[in-house]
Protein backbone atom coordinates (compact mmCIF):
# COMPACT_ATOMS: atom_id res chain seq x y z
CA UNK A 1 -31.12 -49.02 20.16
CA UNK A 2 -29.11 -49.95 17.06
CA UNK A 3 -26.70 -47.73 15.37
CA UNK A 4 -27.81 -46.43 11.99
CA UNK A 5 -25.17 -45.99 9.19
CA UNK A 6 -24.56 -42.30 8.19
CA UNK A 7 -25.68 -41.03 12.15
CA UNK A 8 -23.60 -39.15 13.89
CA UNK A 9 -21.20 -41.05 14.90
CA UNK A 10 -20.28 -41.49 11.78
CA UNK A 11 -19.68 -38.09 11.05
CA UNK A 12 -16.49 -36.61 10.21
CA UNK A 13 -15.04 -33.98 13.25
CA UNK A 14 -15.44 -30.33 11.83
CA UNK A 15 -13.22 -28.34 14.27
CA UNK A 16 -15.25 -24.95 15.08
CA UNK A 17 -14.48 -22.47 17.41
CA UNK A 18 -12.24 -19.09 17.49
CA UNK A 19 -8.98 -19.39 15.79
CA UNK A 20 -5.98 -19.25 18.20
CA UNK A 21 -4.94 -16.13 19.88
CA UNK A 22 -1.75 -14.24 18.86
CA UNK A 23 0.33 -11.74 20.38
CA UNK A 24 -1.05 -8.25 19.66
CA UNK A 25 -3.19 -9.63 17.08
CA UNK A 26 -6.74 -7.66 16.43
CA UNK A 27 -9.77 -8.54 14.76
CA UNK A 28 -10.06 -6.20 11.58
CA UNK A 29 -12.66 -6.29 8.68
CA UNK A 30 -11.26 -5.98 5.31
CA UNK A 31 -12.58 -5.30 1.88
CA UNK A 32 -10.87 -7.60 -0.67
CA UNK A 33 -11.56 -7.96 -4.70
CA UNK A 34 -11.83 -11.57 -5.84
CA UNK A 35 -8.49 -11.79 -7.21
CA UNK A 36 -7.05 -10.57 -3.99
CA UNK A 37 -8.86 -13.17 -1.85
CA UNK A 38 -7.89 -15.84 -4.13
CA UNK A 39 -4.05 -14.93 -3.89
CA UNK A 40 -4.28 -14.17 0.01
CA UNK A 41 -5.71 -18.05 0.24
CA UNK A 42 -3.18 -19.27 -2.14
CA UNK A 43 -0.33 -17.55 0.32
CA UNK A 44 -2.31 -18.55 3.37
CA UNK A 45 -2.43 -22.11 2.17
CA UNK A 46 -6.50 -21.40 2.35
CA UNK A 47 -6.38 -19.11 4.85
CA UNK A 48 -7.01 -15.22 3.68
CA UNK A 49 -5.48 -13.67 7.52
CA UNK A 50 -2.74 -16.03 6.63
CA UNK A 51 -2.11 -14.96 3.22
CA UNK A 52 -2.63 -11.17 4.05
CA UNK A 53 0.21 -11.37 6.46
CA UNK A 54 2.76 -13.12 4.33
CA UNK A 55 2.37 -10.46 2.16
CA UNK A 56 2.96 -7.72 4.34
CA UNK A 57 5.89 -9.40 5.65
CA UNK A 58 7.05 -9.58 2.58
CA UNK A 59 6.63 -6.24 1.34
CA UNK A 60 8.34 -5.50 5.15
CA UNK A 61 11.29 -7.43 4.04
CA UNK A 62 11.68 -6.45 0.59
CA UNK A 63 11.98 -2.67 1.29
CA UNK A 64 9.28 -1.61 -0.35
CA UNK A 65 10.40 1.35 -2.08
CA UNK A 66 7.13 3.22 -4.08
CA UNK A 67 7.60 4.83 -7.74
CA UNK A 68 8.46 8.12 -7.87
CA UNK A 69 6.61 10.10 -10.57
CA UNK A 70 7.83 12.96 -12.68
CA UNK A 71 7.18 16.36 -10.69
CA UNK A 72 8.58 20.19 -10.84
CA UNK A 73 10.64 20.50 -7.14
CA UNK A 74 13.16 23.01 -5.60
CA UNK A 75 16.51 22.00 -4.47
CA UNK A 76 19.17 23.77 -3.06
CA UNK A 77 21.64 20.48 -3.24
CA UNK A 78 20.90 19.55 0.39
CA UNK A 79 17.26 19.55 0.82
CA UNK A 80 13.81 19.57 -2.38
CA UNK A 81 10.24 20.50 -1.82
CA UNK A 82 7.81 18.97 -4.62
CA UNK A 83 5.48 21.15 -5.97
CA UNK A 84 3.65 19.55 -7.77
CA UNK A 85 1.34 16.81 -7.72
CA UNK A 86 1.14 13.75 -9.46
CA UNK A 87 -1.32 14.18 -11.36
CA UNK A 88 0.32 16.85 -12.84
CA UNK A 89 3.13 14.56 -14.51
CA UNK A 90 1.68 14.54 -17.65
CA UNK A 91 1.74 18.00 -18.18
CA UNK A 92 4.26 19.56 -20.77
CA UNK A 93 7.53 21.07 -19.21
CA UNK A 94 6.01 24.77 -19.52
CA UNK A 95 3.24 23.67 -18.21
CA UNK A 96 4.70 21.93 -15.24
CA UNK A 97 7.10 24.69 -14.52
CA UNK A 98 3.55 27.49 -14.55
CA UNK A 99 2.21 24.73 -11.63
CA UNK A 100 5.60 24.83 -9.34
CA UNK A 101 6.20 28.86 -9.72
CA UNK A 102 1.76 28.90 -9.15
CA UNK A 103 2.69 26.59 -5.61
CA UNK A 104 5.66 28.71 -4.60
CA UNK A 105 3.45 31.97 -5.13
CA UNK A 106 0.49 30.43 -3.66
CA UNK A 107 2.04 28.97 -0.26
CA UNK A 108 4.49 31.25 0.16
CA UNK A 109 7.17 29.39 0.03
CA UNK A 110 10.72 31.30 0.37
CA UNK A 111 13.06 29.00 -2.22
CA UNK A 112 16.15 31.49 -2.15
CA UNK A 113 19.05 29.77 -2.90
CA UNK A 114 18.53 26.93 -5.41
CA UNK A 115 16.50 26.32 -8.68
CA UNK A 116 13.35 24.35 -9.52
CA UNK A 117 13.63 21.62 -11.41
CA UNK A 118 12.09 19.02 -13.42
CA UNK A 119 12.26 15.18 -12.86
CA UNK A 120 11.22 11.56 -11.19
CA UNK A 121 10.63 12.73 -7.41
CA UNK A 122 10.22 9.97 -4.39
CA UNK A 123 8.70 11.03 -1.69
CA UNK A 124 10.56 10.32 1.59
């Protein structure tokens, strides 16, 4: 039996198979937007798990430190409470202020010493 060109044998290797194992690694499904999958490969040299975890590393490493966003809190110097949400920072300052004093009457919340206030909170 003679050996046709193009067979099998001729046939370039596809490795198949489960990707290697890692330490405390799990499977997980993920939902991704096109322009995330694209920059996931582009991290992951063409691999989307790959790219996905340099990312997370990186936002490990860097501190990631999420905007604050312009709230009414209490503060008594040492400790704050927010009250209010963020999708109340586009309220006017009256407006605002009506929120927090509607929160501190509405959870009844004990502020004593201190004084709401107005500004760029962070969560912590």
């Amino acid at each position: 039996m003679t050996k046709k060109e193009g067979g099998a044998a001729d046939a370039k290797i596809i490795k198949r198979g489960a990707p290697p194992k890692m330490t405390g690694g799990q499977r997980k499904q993920v939902f991704l937007d096109d322009a995330s999958v694209e920059e996931a490969k582009r991290l992951g040299k063409g691999e989307v798990s790959a790219g996905i975890r340099i990312a997370l590393k990186h936002t490990a490493q860097s501190a990631y430190n999420p905007p604050g966003y312009r709230a009414a809190y209490w503060s008594d110097g040492q400790s704050s409470v927010c009250l209010t949400a963020e999708e109340h920072s586009e309220l006017p300052e009256h407006e605002l202020l009506i929120e927090a004093v509607r929160q501190v009457r509405d959870t009844g919340l004990k502020i004593g010493n201190g004084r709401i206030m107005i500004g760029d909170y962070k969560a912590k």
